[in-house]
C-alpha atoms as a PDB file:
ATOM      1  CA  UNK A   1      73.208 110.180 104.629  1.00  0.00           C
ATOM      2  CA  UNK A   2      69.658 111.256 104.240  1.00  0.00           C
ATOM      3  CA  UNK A   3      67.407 112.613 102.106  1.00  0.00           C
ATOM      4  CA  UNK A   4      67.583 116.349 102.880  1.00  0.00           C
ATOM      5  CA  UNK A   5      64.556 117.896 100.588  1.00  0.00           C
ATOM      6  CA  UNK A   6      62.313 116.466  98.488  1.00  0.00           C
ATOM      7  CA  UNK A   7      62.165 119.124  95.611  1.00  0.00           C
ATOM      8  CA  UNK A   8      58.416 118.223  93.931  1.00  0.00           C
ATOM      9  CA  UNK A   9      57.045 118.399  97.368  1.00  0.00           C
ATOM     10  CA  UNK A  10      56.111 122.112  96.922  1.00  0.00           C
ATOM     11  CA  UNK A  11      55.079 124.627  94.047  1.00  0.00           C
ATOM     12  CA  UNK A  12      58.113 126.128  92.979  1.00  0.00           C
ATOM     13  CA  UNK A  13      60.185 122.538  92.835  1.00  0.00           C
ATOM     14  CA  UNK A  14      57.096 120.632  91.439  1.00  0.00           C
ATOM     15  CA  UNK A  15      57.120 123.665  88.654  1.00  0.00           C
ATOM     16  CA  UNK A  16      60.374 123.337  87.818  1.00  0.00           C
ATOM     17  CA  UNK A  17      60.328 119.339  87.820  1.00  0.00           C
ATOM     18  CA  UNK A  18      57.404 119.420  85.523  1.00  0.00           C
ATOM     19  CA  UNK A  19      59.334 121.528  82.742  1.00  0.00           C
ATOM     20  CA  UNK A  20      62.721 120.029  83.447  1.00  0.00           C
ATOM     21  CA  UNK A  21      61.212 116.577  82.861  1.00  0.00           C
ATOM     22  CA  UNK A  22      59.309 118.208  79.804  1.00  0.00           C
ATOM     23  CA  UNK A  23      63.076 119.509  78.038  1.00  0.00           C
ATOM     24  CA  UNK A  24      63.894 115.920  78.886  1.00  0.00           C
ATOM     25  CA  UNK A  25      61.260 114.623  75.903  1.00  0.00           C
ATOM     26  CA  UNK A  26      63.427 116.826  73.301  1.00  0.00           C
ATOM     27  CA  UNK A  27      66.179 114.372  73.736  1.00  0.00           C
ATOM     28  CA  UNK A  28      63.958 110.708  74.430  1.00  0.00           C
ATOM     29  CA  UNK A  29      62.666 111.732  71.323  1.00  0.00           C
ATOM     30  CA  UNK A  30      65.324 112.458  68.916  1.00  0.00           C
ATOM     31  CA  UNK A  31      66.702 110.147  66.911  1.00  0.00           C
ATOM     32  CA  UNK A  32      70.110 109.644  69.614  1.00  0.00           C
ATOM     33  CA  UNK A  33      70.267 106.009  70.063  1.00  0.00           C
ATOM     34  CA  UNK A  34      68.852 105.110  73.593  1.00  0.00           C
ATOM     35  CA  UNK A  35      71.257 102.996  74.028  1.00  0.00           C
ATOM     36  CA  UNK A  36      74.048 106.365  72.938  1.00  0.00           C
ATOM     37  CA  UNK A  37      71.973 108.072  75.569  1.00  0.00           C
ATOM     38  CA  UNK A  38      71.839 106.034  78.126  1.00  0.00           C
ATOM     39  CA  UNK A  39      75.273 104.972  77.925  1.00  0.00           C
ATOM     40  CA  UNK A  40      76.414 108.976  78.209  1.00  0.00           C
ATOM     41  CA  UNK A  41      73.968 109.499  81.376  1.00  0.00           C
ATOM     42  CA  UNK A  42      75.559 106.890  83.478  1.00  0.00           C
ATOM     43  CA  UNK A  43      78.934 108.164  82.339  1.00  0.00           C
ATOM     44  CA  UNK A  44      78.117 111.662  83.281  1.00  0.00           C
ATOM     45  CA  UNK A  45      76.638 110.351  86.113  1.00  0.00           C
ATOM     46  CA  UNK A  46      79.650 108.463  87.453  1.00  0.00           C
ATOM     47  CA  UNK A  47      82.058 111.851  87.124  1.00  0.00           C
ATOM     48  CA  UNK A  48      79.318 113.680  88.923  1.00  0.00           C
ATOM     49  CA  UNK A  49      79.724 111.263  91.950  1.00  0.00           C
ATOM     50  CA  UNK A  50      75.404 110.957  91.418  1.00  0.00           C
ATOM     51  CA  UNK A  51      74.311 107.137  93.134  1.00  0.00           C
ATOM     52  CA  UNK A  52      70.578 108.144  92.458  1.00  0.00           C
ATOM     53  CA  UNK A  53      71.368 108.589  88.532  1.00  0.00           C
ATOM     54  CA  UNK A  54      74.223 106.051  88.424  1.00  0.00           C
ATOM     55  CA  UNK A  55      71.445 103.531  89.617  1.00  0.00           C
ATOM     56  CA  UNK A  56      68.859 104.587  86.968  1.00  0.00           C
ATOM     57  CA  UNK A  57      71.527 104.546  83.823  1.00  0.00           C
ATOM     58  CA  UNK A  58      72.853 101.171  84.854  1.00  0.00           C
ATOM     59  CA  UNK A  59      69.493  99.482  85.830  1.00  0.00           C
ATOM     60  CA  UNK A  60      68.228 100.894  82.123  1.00  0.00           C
ATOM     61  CA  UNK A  61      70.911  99.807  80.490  1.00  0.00           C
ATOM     62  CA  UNK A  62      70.472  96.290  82.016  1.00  0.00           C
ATOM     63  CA  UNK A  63      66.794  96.443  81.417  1.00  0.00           C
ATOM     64  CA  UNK A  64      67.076  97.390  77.650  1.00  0.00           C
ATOM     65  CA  UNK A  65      69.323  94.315  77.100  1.00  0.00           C
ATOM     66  CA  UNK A  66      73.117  95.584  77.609  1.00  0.00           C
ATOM     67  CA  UNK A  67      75.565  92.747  78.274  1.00  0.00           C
ATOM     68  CA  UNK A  68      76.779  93.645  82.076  1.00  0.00           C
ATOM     69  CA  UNK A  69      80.866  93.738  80.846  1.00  0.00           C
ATOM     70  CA  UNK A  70      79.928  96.961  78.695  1.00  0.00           C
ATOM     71  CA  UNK A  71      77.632  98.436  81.887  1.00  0.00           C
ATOM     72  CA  UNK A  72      80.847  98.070  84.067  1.00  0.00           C
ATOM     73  CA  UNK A  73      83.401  98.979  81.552  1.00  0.00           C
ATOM     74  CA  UNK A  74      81.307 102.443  80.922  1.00  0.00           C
ATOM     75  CA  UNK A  75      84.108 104.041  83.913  1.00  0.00           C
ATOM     76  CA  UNK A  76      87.356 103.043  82.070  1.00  0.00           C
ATOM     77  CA  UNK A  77      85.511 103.081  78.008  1.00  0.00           C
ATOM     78  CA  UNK A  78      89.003 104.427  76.884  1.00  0.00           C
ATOM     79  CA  UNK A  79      90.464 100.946  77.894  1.00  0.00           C
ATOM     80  CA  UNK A  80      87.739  98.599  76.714  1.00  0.00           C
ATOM     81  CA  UNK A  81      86.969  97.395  73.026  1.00  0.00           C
ATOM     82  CA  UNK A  82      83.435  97.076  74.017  1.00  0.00           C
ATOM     83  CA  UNK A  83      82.003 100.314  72.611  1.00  0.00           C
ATOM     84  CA  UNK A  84      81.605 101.340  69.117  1.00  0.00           C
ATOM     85  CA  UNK A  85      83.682 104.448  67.645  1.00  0.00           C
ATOM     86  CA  UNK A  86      80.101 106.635  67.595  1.00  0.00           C
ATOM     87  CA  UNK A  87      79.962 105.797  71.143  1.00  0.00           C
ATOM     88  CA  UNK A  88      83.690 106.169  72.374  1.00  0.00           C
ATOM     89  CA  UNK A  89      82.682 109.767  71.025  1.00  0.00           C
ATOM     90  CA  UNK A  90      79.753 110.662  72.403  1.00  0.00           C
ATOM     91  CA  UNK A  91      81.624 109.390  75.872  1.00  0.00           C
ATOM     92  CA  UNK A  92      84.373 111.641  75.099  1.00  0.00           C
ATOM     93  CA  UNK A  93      82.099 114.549  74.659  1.00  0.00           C
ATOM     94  CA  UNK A  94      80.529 113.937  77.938  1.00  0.00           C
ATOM     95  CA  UNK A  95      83.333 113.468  80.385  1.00  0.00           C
ATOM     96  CA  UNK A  96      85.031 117.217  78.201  1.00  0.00           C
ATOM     97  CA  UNK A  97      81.657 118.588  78.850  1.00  0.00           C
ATOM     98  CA  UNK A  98      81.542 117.783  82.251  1.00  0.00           C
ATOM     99  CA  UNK A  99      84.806 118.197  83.677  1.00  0.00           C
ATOM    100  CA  UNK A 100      84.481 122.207  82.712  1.00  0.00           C
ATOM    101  CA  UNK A 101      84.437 123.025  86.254  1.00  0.00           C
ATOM    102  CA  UNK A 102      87.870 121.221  86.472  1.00  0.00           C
ATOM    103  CA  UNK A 103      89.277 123.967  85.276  1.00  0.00           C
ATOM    104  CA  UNK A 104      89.305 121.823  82.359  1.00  0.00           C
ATOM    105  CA  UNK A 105      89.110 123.109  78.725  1.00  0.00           C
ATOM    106  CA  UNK A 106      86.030 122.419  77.835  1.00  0.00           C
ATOM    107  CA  UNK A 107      85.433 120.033  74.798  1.00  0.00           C
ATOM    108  CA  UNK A 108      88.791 119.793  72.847  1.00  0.00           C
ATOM    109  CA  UNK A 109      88.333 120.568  68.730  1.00  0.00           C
ATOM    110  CA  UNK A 110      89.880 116.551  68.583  1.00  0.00           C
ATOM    111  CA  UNK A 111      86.943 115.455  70.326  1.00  0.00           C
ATOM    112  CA  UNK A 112      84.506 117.934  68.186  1.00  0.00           C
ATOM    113  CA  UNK A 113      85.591 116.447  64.945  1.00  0.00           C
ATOM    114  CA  UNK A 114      85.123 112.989  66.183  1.00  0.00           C
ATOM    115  CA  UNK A 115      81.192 113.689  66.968  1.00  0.00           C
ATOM    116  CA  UNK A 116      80.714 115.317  63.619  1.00  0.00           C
ATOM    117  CA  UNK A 117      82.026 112.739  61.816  1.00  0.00           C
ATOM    118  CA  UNK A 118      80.086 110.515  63.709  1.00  0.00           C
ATOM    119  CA  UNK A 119      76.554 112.493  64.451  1.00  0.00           C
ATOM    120  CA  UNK A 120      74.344 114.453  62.479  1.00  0.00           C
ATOM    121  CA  UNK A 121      73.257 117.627  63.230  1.00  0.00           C
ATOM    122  CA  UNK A 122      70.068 116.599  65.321  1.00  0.00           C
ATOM    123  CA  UNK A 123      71.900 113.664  67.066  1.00  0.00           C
ATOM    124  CA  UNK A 124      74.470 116.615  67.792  1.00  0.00           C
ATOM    125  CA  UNK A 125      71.737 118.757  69.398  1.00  0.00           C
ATOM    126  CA  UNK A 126      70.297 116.147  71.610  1.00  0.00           C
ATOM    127  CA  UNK A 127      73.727 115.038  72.904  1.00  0.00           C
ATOM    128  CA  UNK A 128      74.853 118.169  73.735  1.00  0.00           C
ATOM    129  CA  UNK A 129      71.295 118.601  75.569  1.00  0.00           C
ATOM    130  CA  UNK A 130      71.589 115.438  77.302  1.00  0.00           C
ATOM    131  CA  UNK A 131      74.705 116.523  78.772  1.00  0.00           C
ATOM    132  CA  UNK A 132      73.878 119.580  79.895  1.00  0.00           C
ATOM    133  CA  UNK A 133      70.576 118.322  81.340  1.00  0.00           C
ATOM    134  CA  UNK A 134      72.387 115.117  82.705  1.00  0.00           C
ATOM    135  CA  UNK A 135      74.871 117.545  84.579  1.00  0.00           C
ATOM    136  CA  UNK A 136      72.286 119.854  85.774  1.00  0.00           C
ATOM    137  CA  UNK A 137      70.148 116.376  87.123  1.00  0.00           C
ATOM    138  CA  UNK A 138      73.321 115.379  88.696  1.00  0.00           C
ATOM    139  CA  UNK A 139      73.426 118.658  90.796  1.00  0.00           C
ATOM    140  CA  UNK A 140      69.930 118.467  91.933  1.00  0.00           C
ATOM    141  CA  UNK A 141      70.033 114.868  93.279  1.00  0.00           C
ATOM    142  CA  UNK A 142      73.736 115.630  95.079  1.00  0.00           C
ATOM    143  CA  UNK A 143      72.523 118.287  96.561  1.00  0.00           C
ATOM    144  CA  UNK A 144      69.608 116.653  98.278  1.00  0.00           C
ATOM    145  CA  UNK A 145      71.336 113.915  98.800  1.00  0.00           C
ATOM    146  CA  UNK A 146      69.291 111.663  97.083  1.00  0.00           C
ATOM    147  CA  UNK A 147      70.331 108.485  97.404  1.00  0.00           C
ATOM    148  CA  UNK A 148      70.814 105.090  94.704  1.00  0.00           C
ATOM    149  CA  UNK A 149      69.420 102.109  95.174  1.00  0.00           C
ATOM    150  CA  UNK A 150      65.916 101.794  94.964  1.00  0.00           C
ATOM    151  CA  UNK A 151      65.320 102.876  91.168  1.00  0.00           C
ATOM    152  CA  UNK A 152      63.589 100.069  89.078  1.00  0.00           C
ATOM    153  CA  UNK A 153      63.737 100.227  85.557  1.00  0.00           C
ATOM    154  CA  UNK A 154      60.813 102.163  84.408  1.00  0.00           C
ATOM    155  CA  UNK A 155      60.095 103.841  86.889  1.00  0.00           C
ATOM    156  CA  UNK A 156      59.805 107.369  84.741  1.00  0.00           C
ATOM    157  CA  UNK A 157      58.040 105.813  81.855  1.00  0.00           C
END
Protein backbone atom coordinates (compact mmCIF):
# COMPACT_ATOMS: atom_id res chain seq x y z
CA UNK A 1 0.00 0.00 0.00
CA UNK A 2 1.14 3.45 -0.82
CA UNK A 3 0.86 6.72 0.01
CA UNK A 4 -1.92 7.99 -2.28
CA UNK A 5 -1.93 12.03 -1.54
CA UNK A 6 -0.06 13.99 0.49
CA UNK A 7 -2.76 16.50 1.81
CA UNK A 8 -0.31 19.73 2.95
CA UNK A 9 1.24 19.49 -0.41
CA UNK A 10 -1.19 22.12 -1.83
CA UNK A 11 -3.26 25.27 -0.62
CA UNK A 12 -6.46 24.00 0.24
CA UNK A 13 -4.94 20.77 2.35
CA UNK A 14 -2.03 22.89 3.81
CA UNK A 15 -5.10 25.41 4.93
CA UNK A 16 -6.96 23.03 6.44
CA UNK A 17 -3.85 21.22 8.19
CA UNK A 18 -2.80 24.50 9.59
CA UNK A 19 -6.26 25.09 11.48
CA UNK A 20 -6.90 21.44 12.18
CA UNK A 21 -3.52 21.27 13.92
CA UNK A 22 -4.45 24.77 15.51
CA UNK A 23 -8.10 23.12 17.22
CA UNK A 24 -5.60 20.48 18.22
CA UNK A 25 -3.83 23.17 20.89
CA UNK A 26 -7.46 23.54 22.62
CA UNK A 27 -7.06 20.06 23.86
CA UNK A 28 -2.76 19.83 24.43
CA UNK A 29 -3.60 22.59 26.45
CA UNK A 30 -6.33 21.81 28.76
CA UNK A 31 -5.87 20.48 31.80
CA UNK A 32 -6.77 16.46 30.32
CA UNK A 33 -3.95 14.47 31.56
CA UNK A 34 -1.52 13.73 28.58
CA UNK A 35 -1.19 10.69 29.60
CA UNK A 36 -5.69 10.49 29.62
CA UNK A 37 -5.12 11.84 26.16
CA UNK A 38 -2.82 9.96 24.79
CA UNK A 39 -4.05 6.85 26.10
CA UNK A 40 -7.73 7.68 24.31
CA UNK A 41 -5.89 8.56 20.83
CA UNK A 42 -4.27 5.24 20.44
CA UNK A 43 -7.52 3.64 21.54
CA UNK A 44 -9.49 5.51 19.02
CA UNK A 45 -6.89 4.92 16.82
CA UNK A 46 -6.85 1.13 17.07
CA UNK A 47 -10.95 0.93 16.33
CA UNK A 48 -10.30 3.20 13.42
CA UNK A 49 -7.90 0.53 11.91
CA UNK A 50 -5.28 4.01 11.67
CA UNK A 51 -1.25 2.41 11.63
CA UNK A 52 -0.02 6.09 11.05
CA UNK A 53 -1.84 7.27 14.45
CA UNK A 54 -1.58 3.90 16.22
CA UNK A 55 2.29 4.44 15.74
CA UNK A 56 2.31 8.04 17.09
CA UNK A 57 -0.02 7.20 20.39
CA UNK A 58 2.07 4.18 21.23
CA UNK A 59 5.58 5.65 20.46
CA UNK A 60 4.28 8.81 22.84
CA UNK A 61 3.13 6.85 25.27
CA UNK A 62 6.49 4.96 25.40
CA UNK A 63 8.36 8.17 25.14
CA UNK A 64 6.50 9.92 28.08
CA UNK A 65 7.41 6.95 30.35
CA UNK A 66 4.35 4.34 30.09
CA UNK A 67 5.28 0.83 31.23
CA UNK A 68 4.86 -1.26 27.74
CA UNK A 69 2.08 -3.94 29.58
CA UNK A 70 -0.41 -0.83 29.86
CA UNK A 71 0.62 0.36 25.97
CA UNK A 72 -0.42 -3.23 24.84
CA UNK A 73 -3.25 -3.80 27.15
CA UNK A 74 -4.86 -0.30 25.76
CA UNK A 75 -6.96 -2.99 22.99
CA UNK A 76 -8.56 -5.25 25.67
CA UNK A 77 -8.55 -2.13 28.86
CA UNK A 78 -11.92 -3.80 29.93
CA UNK A 79 -9.83 -6.97 30.86
CA UNK A 80 -6.74 -5.43 32.40
CA UNK A 81 -6.31 -3.87 36.01
CA UNK A 82 -3.74 -1.64 34.59
CA UNK A 83 -5.76 1.56 34.12
CA UNK A 84 -7.22 3.77 36.65
CA UNK A 85 -11.20 4.17 36.98
CA UNK A 86 -10.81 8.02 35.36
CA UNK A 87 -9.17 6.29 32.60
CA UNK A 88 -11.32 3.03 32.08
CA UNK A 89 -13.85 6.03 31.48
CA UNK A 90 -12.47 8.19 29.31
CA UNK A 91 -11.69 4.72 27.19
CA UNK A 92 -15.23 3.90 27.42
CA UNK A 93 -16.26 7.22 26.08
CA UNK A 94 -14.02 6.84 23.17
CA UNK A 95 -14.67 3.41 21.78
CA UNK A 96 -19.11 4.70 22.37
CA UNK A 97 -18.03 7.72 20.54
CA UNK A 98 -16.47 6.06 17.89
CA UNK A 99 -18.33 3.09 17.10
CA UNK A 100 -21.48 5.59 16.11
CA UNK A 101 -21.17 4.56 12.64
CA UNK A 102 -21.73 0.94 13.91
CA UNK A 103 -24.97 1.58 14.03
CA UNK A 104 -24.09 1.76 17.53
CA UNK A 105 -25.90 3.99 20.11
CA UNK A 106 -23.80 6.46 20.60
CA UNK A 107 -22.39 7.06 24.19
CA UNK A 108 -24.67 5.10 26.66
CA UNK A 109 -26.05 7.50 29.84
CA UNK A 110 -23.90 4.48 32.04
CA UNK A 111 -20.89 5.58 30.42
CA UNK A 112 -21.93 9.52 30.73
CA UNK A 113 -22.25 9.30 34.44
CA UNK A 114 -19.00 7.57 34.78
CA UNK A 115 -17.04 10.67 33.02
CA UNK A 116 -18.87 13.16 35.15
CA UNK A 117 -18.12 11.67 38.12
CA UNK A 118 -14.79 11.40 37.06
CA UNK A 119 -14.06 14.80 34.85
CA UNK A 120 -14.78 18.25 35.28
CA UNK A 121 -16.40 20.26 33.01
CA UNK A 122 -13.21 21.45 31.01
CA UNK A 123 -11.57 17.94 31.13
CA UNK A 124 -15.16 16.98 29.70
CA UNK A 125 -14.80 19.47 26.81
CA UNK A 126 -11.38 18.50 25.74
CA UNK A 127 -12.20 14.76 25.77
CA UNK A 128 -15.05 14.97 23.88
CA UNK A 129 -12.83 17.23 21.39
CA UNK A 130 -10.12 14.83 21.32
CA UNK A 131 -12.40 12.28 20.16
CA UNK A 132 -13.99 13.88 17.67
CA UNK A 133 -10.72 15.32 16.31
CA UNK A 134 -8.96 11.86 16.88
CA UNK A 135 -11.79 10.26 14.65
CA UNK A 136 -11.76 12.87 12.09
CA UNK A 137 -7.48 12.40 12.02
CA UNK A 138 -8.16 8.80 11.70
CA UNK A 139 -10.21 9.38 8.43
CA UNK A 140 -7.73 11.58 6.84
CA UNK A 141 -4.67 9.29 7.26
CA UNK A 142 -6.96 5.99 6.07
CA UNK A 143 -7.92 7.57 3.37
CA UNK A 144 -4.52 8.41 2.01
CA UNK A 145 -3.28 5.57 3.10
CA UNK A 146 -0.79 6.85 5.20
CA UNK A 147 1.13 4.43 6.52
CA UNK A 148 2.77 3.58 10.47
CA UNK A 149 6.00 3.11 11.10
CA UNK A 150 8.23 5.81 10.74
CA UNK A 151 6.77 8.33 13.47
CA UNK A 152 9.41 9.25 16.20
CA UNK A 153 8.29 10.64 19.25
CA UNK A 154 8.22 14.30 18.83
CA UNK A 155 7.98 14.63 15.78
CA UNK A 156 4.88 17.37 16.05
CA UNK A 157 6.37 19.21 18.92
Amino acid sequence: MELRFTLTDNEIGAEFAKGFGTASLAIRRSPLEKVTQELVSLRVSQLNGCGWCVDIHAKELAAAGEPAVRINLIAAWREATVFTEAEQAALALAEEGTRIADAAPGVSDGTWARVRAHFDDDRIAALVALVAQMNAANRLAVLVHQQGGAYEPGMFG
